[in-house]
Every structure is written in structure tokens, then in C-alpha cells.
N, C-alpha and C. Protein backbone atom coordinates (compact mmCIF):
# COMPACT_ATOMS: atom_id res chain seq x y z
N UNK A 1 13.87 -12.56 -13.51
CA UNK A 1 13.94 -12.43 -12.07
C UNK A 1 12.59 -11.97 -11.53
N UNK A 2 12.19 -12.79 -10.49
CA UNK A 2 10.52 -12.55 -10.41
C UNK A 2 10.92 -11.14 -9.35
N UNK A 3 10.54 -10.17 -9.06
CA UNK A 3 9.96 -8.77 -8.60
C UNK A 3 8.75 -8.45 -7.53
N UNK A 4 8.79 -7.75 -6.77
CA UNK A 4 7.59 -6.96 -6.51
C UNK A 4 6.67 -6.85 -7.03
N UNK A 5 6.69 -6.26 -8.10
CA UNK A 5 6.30 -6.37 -9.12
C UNK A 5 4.87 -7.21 -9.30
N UNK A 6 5.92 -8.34 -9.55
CA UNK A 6 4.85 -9.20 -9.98
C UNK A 6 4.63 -10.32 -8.39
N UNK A 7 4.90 -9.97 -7.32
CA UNK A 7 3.62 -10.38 -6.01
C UNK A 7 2.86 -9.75 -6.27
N UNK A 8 3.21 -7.98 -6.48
CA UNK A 8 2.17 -7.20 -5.96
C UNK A 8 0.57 -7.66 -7.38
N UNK A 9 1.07 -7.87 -8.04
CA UNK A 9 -0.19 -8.39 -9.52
C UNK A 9 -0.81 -9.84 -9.12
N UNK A 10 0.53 -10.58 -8.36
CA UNK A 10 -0.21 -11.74 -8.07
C UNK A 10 -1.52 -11.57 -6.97
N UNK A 11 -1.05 -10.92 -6.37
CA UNK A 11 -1.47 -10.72 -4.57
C UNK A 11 -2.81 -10.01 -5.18
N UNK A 12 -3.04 -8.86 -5.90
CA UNK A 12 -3.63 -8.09 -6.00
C UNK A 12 -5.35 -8.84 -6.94
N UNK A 13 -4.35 -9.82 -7.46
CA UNK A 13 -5.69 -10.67 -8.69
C UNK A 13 -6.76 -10.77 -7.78
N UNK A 14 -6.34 -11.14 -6.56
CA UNK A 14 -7.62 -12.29 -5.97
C UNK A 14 -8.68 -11.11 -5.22
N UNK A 15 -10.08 -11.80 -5.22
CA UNK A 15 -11.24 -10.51 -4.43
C UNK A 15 -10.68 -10.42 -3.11
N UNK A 16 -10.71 -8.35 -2.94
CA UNK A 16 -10.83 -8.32 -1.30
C UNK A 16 -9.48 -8.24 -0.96
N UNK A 17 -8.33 -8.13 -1.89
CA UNK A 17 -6.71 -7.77 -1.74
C UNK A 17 -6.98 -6.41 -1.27
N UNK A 18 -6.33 -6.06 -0.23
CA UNK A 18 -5.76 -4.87 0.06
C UNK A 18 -3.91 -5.13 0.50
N UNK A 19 -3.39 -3.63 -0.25
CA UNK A 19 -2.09 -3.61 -0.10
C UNK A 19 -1.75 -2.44 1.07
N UNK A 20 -0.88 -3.12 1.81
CA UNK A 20 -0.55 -2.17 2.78
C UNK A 20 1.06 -1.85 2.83
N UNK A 21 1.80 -0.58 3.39
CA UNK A 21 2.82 -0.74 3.03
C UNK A 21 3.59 0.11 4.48
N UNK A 22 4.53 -0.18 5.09
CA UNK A 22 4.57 0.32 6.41
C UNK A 22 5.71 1.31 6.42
N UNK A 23 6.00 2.01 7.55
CA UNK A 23 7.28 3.18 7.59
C UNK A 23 8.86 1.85 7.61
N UNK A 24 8.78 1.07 7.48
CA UNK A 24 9.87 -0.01 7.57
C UNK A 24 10.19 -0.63 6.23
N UNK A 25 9.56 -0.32 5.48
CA UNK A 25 9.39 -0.85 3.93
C UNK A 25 9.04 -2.22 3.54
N UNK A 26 8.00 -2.18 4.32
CA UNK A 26 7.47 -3.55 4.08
C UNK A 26 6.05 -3.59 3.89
N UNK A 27 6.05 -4.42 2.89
CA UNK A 27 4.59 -4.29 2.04
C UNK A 27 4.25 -5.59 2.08
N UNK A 28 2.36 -5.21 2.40
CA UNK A 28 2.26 -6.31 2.84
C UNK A 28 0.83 -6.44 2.55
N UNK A 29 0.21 -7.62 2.22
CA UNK A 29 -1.02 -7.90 1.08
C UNK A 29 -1.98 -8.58 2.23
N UNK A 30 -3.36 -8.26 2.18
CA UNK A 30 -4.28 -8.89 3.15
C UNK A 30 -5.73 -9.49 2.37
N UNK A 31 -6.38 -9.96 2.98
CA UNK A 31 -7.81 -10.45 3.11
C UNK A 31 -8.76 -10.26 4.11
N UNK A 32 -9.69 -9.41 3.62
CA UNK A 32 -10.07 -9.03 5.28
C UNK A 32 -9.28 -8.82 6.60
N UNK A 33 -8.21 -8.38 6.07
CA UNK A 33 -7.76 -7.90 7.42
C UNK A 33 -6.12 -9.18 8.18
N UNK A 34 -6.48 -10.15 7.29
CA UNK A 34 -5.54 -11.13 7.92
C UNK A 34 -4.35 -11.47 6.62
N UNK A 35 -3.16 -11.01 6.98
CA UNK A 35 -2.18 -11.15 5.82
C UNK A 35 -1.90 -12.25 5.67
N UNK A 36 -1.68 -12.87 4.70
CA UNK A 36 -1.37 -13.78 3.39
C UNK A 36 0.10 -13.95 2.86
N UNK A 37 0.12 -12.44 2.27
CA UNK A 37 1.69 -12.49 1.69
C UNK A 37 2.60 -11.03 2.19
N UNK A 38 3.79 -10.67 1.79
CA UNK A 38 4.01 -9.81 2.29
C UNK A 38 5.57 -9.69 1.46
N UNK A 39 6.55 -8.77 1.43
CA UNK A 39 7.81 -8.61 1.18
C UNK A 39 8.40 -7.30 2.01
N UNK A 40 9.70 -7.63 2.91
CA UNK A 40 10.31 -6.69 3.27
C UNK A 40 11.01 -6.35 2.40
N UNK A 41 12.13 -5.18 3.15
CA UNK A 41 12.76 -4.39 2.34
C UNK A 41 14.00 -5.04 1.82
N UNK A 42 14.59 -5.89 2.53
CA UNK A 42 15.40 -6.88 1.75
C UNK A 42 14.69 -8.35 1.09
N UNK A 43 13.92 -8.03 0.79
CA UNK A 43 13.54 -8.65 -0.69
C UNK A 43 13.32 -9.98 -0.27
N UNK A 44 12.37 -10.78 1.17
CA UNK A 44 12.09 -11.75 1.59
C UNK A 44 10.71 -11.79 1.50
N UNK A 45 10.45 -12.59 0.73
CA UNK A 45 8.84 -12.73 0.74
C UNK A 45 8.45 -13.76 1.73
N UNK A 46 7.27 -13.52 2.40
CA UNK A 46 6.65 -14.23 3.33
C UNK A 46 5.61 -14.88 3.61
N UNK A 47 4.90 -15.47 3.35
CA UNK A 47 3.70 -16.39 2.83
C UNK A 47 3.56 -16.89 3.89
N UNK A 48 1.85 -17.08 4.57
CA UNK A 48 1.13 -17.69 5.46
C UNK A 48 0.34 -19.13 4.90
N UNK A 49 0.97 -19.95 5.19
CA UNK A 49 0.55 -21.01 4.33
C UNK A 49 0.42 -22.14 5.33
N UNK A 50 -0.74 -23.15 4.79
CA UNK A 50 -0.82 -24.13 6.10
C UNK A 50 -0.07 -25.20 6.17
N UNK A 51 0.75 -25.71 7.02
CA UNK A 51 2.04 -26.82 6.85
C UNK A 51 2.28 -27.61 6.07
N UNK A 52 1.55 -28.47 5.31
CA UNK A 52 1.76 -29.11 4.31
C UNK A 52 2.03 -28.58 2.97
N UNK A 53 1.31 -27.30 2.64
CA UNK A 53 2.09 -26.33 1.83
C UNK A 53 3.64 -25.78 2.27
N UNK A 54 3.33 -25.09 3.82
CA UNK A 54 4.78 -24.85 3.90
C UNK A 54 5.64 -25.72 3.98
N UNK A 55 5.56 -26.99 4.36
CA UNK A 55 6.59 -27.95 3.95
C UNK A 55 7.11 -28.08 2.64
N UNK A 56 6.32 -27.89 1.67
CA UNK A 56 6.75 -28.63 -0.11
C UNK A 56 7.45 -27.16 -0.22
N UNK A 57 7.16 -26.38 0.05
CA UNK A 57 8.00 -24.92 -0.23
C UNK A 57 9.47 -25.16 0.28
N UNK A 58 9.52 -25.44 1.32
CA UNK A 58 10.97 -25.87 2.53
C UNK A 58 11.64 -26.94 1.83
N UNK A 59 10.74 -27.81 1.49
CA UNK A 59 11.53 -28.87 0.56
C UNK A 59 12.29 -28.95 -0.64
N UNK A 60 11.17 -27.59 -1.13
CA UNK A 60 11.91 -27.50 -3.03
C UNK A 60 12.80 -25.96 -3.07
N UNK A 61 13.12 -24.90 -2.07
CA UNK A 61 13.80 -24.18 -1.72
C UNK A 61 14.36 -24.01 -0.62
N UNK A 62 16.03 -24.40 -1.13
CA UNK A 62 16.54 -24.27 0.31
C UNK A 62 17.06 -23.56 1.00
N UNK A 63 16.65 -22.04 0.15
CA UNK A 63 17.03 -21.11 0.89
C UNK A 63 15.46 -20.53 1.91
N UNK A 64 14.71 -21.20 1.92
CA UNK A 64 13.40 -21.03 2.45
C UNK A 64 13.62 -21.38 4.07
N UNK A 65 12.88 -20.35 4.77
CA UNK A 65 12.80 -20.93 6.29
C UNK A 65 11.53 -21.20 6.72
N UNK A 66 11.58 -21.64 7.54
CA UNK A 66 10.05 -21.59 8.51
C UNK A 66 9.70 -19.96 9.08
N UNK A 67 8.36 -19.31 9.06
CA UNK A 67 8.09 -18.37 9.29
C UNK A 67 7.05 -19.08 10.85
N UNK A 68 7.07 -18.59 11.97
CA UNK A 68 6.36 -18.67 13.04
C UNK A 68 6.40 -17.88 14.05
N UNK A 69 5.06 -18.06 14.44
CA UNK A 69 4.86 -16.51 15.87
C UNK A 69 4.20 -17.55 16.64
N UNK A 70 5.54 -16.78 17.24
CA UNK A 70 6.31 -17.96 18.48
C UNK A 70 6.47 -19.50 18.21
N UNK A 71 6.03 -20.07 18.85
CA UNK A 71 6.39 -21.70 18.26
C UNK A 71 5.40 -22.35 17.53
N UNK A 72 4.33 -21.43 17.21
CA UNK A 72 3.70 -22.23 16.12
C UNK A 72 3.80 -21.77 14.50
N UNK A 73 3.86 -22.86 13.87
CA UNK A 73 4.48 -22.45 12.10
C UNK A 73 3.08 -21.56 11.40
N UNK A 74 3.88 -20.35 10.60
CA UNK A 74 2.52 -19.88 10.44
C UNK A 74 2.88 -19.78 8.64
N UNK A 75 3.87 -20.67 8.09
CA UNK A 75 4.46 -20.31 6.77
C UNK A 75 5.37 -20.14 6.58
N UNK A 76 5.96 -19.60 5.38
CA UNK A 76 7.27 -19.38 4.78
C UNK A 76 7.69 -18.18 4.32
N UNK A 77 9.21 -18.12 4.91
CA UNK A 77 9.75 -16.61 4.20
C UNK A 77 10.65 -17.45 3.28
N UNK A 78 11.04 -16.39 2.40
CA UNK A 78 12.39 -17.36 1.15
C UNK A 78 12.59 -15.89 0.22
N UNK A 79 13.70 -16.08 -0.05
CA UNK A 79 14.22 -14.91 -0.62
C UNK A 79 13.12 -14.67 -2.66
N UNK A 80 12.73 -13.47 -2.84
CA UNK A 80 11.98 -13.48 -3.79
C UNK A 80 12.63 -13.88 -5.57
N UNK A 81 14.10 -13.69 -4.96
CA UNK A 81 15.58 -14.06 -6.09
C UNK A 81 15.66 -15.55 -6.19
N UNK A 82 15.22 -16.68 -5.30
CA UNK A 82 15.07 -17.85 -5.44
C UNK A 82 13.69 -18.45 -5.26
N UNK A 83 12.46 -17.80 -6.08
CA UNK A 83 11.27 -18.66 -6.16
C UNK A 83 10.96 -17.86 -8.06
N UNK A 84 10.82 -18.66 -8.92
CA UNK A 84 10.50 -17.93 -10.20
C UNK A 84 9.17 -17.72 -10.12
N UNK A 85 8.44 -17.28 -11.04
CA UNK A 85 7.06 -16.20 -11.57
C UNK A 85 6.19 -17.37 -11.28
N UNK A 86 6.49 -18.35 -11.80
CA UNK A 86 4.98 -19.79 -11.78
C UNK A 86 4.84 -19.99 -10.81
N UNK A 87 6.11 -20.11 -9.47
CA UNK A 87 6.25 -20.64 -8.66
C UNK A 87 5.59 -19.58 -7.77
N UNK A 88 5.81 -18.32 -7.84
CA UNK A 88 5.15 -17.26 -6.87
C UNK A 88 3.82 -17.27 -6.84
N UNK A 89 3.11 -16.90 -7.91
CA UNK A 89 1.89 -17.43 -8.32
C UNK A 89 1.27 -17.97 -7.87
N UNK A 90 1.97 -19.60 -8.01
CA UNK A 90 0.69 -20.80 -7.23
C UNK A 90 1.06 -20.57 -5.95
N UNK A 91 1.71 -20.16 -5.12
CA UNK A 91 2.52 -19.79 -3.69
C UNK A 91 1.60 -18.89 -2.93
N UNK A 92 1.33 -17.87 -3.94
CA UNK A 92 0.43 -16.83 -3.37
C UNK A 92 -0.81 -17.18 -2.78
N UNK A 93 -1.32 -17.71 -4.06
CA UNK A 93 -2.78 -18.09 -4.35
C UNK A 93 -3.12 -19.27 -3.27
N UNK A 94 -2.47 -20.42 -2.56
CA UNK A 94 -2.32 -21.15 -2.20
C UNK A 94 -2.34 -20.10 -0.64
N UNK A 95 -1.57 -19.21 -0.37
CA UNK A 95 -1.63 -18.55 0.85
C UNK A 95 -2.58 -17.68 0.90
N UNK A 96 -3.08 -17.03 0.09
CA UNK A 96 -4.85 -16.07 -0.25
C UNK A 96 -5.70 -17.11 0.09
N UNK A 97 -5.67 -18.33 -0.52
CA UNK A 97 -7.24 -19.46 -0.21
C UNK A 97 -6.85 -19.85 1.27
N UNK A 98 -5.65 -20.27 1.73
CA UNK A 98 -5.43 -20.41 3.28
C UNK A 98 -6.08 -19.44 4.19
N UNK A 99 -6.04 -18.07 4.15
CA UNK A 99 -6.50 -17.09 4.81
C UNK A 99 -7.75 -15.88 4.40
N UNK A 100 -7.89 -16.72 3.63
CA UNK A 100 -9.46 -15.73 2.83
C UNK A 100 -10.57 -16.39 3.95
N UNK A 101 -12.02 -15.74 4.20
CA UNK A 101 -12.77 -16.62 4.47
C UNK A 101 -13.79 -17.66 3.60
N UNK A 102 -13.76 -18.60 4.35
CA UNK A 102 -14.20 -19.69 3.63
C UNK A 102 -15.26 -19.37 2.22
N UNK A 103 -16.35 -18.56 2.56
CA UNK A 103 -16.81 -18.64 1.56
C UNK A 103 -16.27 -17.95 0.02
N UNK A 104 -15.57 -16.77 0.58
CA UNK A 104 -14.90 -15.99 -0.38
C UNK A 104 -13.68 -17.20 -0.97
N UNK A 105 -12.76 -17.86 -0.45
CA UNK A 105 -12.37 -18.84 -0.79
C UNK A 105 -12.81 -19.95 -2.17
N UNK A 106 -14.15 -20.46 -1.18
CA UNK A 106 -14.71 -21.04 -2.10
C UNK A 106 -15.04 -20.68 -3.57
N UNK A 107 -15.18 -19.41 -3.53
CA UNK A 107 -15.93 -18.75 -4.86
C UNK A 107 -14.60 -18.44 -5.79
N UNK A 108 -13.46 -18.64 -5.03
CA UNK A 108 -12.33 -18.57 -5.90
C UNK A 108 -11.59 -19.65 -6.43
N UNK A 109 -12.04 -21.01 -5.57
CA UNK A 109 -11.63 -22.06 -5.87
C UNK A 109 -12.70 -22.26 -6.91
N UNK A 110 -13.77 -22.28 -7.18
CA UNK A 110 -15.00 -22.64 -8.34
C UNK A 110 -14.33 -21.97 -9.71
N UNK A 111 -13.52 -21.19 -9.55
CA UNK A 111 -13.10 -20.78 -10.73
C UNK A 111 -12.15 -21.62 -11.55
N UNK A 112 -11.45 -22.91 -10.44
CA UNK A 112 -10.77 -23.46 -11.50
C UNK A 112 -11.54 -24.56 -12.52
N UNK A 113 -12.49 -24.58 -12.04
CA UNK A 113 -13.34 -26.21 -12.84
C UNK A 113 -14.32 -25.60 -13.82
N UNK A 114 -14.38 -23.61 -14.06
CA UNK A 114 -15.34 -22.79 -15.00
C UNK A 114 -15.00 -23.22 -16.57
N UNK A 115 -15.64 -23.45 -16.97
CA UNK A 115 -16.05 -24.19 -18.15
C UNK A 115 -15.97 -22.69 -19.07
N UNK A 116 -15.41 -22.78 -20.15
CA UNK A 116 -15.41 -21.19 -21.54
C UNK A 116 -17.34 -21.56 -21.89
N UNK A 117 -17.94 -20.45 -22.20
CA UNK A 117 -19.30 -20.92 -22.53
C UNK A 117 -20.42 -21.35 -21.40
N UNK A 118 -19.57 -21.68 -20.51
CA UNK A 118 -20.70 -22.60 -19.80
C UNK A 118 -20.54 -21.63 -18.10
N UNK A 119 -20.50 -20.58 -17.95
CA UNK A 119 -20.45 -19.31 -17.47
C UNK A 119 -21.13 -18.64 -17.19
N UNK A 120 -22.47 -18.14 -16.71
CA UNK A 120 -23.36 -17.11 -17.14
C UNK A 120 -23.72 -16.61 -18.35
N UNK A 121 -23.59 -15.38 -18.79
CA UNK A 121 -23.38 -15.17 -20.54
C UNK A 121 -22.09 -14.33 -20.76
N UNK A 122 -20.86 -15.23 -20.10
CA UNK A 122 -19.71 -14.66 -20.44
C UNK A 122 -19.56 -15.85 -22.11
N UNK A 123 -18.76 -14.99 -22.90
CA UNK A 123 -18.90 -15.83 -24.12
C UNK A 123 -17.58 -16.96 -24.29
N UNK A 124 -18.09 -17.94 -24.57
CA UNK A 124 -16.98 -19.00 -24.80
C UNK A 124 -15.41 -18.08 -25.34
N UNK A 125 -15.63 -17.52 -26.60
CA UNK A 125 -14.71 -17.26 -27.03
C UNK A 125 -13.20 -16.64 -26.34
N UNK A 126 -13.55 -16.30 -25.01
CA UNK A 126 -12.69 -15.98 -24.23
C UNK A 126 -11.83 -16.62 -23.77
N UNK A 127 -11.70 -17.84 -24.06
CA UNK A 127 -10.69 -19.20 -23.43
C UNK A 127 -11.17 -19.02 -21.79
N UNK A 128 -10.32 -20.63 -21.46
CA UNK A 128 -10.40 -20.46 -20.54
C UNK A 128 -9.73 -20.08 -19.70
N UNK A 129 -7.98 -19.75 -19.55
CA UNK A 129 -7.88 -18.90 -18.45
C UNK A 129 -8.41 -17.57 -18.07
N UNK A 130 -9.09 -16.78 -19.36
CA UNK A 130 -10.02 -15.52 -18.91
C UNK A 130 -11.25 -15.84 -18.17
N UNK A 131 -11.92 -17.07 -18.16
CA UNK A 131 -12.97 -17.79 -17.67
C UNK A 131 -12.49 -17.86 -16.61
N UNK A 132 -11.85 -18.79 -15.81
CA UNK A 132 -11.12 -18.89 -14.56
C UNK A 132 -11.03 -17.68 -13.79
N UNK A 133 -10.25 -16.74 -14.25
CA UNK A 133 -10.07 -15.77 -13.94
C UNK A 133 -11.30 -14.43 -13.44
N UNK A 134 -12.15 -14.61 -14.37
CA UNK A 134 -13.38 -13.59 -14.19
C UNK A 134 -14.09 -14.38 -12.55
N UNK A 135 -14.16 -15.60 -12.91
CA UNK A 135 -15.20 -16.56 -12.06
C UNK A 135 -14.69 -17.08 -11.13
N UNK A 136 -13.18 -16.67 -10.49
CA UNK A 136 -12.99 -16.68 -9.42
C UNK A 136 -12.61 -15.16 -9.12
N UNK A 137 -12.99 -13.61 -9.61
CA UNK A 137 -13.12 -12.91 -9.05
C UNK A 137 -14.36 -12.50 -8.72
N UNK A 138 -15.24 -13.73 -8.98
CA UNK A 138 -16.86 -13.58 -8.40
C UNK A 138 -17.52 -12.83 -9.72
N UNK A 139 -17.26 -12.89 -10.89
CA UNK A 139 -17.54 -12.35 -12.41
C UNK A 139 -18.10 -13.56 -13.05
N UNK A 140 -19.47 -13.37 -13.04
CA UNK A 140 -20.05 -14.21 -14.37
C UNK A 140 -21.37 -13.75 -15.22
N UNK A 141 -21.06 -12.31 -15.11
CA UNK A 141 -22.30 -11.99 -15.71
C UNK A 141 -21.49 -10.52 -17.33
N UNK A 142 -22.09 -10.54 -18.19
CA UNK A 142 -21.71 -9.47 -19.08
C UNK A 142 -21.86 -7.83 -18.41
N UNK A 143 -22.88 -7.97 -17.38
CA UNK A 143 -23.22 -7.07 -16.74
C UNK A 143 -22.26 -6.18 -15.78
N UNK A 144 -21.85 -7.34 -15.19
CA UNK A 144 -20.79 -7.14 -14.21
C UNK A 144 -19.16 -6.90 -14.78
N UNK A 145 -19.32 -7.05 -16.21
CA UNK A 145 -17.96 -6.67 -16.67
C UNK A 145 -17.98 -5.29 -17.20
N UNK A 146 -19.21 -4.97 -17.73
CA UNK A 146 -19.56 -3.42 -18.10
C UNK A 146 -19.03 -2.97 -16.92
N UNK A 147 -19.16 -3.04 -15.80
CA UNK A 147 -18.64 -2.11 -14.35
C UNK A 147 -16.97 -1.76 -14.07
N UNK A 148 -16.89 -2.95 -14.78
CA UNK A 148 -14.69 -2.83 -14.95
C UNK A 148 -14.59 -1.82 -15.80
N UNK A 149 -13.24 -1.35 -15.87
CA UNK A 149 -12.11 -0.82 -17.07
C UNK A 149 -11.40 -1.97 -17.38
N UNK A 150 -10.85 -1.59 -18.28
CA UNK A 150 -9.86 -2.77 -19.18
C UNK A 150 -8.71 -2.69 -18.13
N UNK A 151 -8.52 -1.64 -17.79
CA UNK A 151 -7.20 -1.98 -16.79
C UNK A 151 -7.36 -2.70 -15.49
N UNK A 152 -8.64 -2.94 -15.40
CA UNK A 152 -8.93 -4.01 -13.81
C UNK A 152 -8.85 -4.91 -14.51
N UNK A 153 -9.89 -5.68 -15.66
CA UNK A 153 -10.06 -6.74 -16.38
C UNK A 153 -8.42 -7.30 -16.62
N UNK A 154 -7.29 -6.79 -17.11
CA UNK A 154 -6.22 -6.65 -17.60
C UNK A 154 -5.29 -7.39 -16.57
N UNK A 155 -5.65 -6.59 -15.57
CA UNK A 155 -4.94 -6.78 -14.06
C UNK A 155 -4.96 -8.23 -13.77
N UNK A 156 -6.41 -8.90 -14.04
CA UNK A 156 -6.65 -10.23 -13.49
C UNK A 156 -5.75 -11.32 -14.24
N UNK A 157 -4.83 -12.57 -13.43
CA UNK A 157 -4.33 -13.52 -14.36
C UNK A 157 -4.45 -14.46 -15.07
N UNK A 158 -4.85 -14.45 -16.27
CA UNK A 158 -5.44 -14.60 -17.46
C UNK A 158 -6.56 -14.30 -18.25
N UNK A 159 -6.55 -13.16 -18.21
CA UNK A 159 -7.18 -12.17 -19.07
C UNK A 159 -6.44 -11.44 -19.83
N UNK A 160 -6.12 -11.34 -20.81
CA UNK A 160 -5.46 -10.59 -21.82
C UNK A 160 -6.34 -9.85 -22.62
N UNK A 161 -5.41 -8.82 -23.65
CA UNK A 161 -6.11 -7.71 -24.47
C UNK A 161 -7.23 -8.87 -25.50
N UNK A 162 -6.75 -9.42 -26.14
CA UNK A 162 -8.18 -10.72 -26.68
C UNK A 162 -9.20 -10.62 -26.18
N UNK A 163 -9.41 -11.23 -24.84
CA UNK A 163 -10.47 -11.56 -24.18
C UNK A 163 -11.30 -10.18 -23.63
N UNK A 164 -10.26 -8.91 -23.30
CA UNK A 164 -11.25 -7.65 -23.41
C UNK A 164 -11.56 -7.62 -24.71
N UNK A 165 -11.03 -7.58 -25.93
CA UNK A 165 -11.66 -7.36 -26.95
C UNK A 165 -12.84 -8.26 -27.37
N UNK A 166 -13.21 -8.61 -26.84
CA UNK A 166 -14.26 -10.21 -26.77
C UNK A 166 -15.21 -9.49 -26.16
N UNK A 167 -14.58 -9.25 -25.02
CA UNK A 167 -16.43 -9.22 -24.07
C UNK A 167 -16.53 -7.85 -24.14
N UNK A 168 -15.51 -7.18 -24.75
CA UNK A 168 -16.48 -5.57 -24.84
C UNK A 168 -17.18 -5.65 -26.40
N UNK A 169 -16.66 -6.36 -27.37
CA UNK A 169 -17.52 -6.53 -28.42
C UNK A 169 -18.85 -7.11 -27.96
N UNK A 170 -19.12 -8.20 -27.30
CA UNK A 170 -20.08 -9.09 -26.55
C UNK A 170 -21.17 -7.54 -25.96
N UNK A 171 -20.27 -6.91 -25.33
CA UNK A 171 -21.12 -5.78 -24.79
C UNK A 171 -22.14 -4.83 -25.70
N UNK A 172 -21.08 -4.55 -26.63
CA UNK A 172 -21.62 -3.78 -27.94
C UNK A 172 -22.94 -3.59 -28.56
């Protein structure tokens, strides 16, 4: 059963997440200032997504509504008990690149086409979803990973204990 939980890890991966959480119990994830995702207290997650996303969402859950202020569509709410973990995921990320600014965007979209090895001097051996992952949180230097803890590195999605054990040996 996908959780809080795991928005709040999804939401949190991407650069420039801040979590906010209000006297109403609703928590709610931003980008500079302009929210993205969000979950009230009855357990409706809410995603700012641009229509053609929020359509395929509306289409493949039908417990999903249209989210809009006032009559224009600004995304999707849908209960967090009917979207699973993969599905939240690309949902999120898809509503973070909608409302990030462009360039910060961009630097997160470059992370999906990052090559293992072919990186700065992050080391191949890391696979590539730790590649992806570093290089769309704007990470491509050994330098810049010395500045993390394992528990930020950890945090990001796909990076596992391996791939810290990689680039802090790399560090060594």
C-alpha cells in the first residue's frame, strides 16, 4: 500500500523540495515556492500536472478527479490507496518537472539520458540508476558527493548502499 511515506521520499528526491505541512493536516511539497504535490488528511493526493498528463491519470484511475482553481484544470487529486509506488513516482516527478523552473527542470530531465562512466568523475561502477539519480540532483562531480552524508545520497531514487559504497571508496 503506497503511504506518505513514500510521496514524502518521492517528492523530497528532486532539487529545491521543500515540505510544508499546515494546522489542517495537510502536507504539502513545493519548488520554489509553487506546489507540485501535496496529501490531505484523508489520504488524497493531489498533483499539479499539465492536462495531457492529467488526463492519462483520469483515464487509468477512476477514482481520480479533476483538481481546478476555479474553472481552469490545474491537475489531479485521487485517493493515495488507489495509485501503487511506480505509479506515484512517475506522477510526482512528472508534476515537479511541470512546476520547477525551466532551467532547474532541465537539469533534472538530463539525468535521464546520464550515461554510468560517462559523468564527470562519478565512477561507472555505480550503475545507472545511481547515475540518473546523482545527475539529475545537479551531482556530477566526486567532489560534490564528499559534501553529502550517506543518508542524503540514500534518500535519492536509485542510489542504494552499493553505490555509496562505491563512491566513498572512489573518495578514499
Amino acid at each position: 500500500m503506497t503511504t506518505l511515506a513514500q510521496l514524502r521520499k518521492a517528492a523530497l528526491s528532486y532539487p529545491e523540495t521543500v515540505e510544508h505541512a499546515d494546522d489542517s493536516g495537510i502536507v504539502a511539497f513545493t519548488v520554489r515556492d509553487k506546489r507540485f504535490a501535496s496529501m490531505s488528511k484523508d489520504s488524497l493526493v493531489e498533483l499539479r500536472l499539465p492536462a495531457p498528463d492529467a488526463n492519462e491519470v483520469l483515464a487509468t484511475h477512476p477514482s481520480a478527479q479533476p483538481l481546478a482553481r476555479g474553472a481552469t484544470p490545474i491537475g489531479v487529486r485521487v485517493p493515495i490507496r488507489d495509485i501503487n509506488g511506480q505509479q506515484l513516482n512517475h506522477w510526482v516527478r512528472r508534476a515537479w518537472l511541470s512546476q520547477a523552473p525551466k532551467p532547474l527542470a532541465a537539469q533534472v530531465a538530463a539525468g535521464n539520458s546520464a550515461t554510468p562512466g560517462e559523468v564527470g568523475d562519478l565512477p561507472k561502477a555505480i550503475g545507472a540508476p545511481a547515475t540518473r539519480a546523482l545527475t539529475s540532483a545537479g551531482i556530477t562531480t566526486l567532489a560534490q558527493v564528499a559534501a553529502l552524508a550517506d543518508t542524503e545520497l540514500l534518500a535519492m531514487h536509485g542510489v542504494g548502499p552499493r553505490a555509496v559504497r562505491i563512491l566513498r571508496e572512489a573518495l578514499a
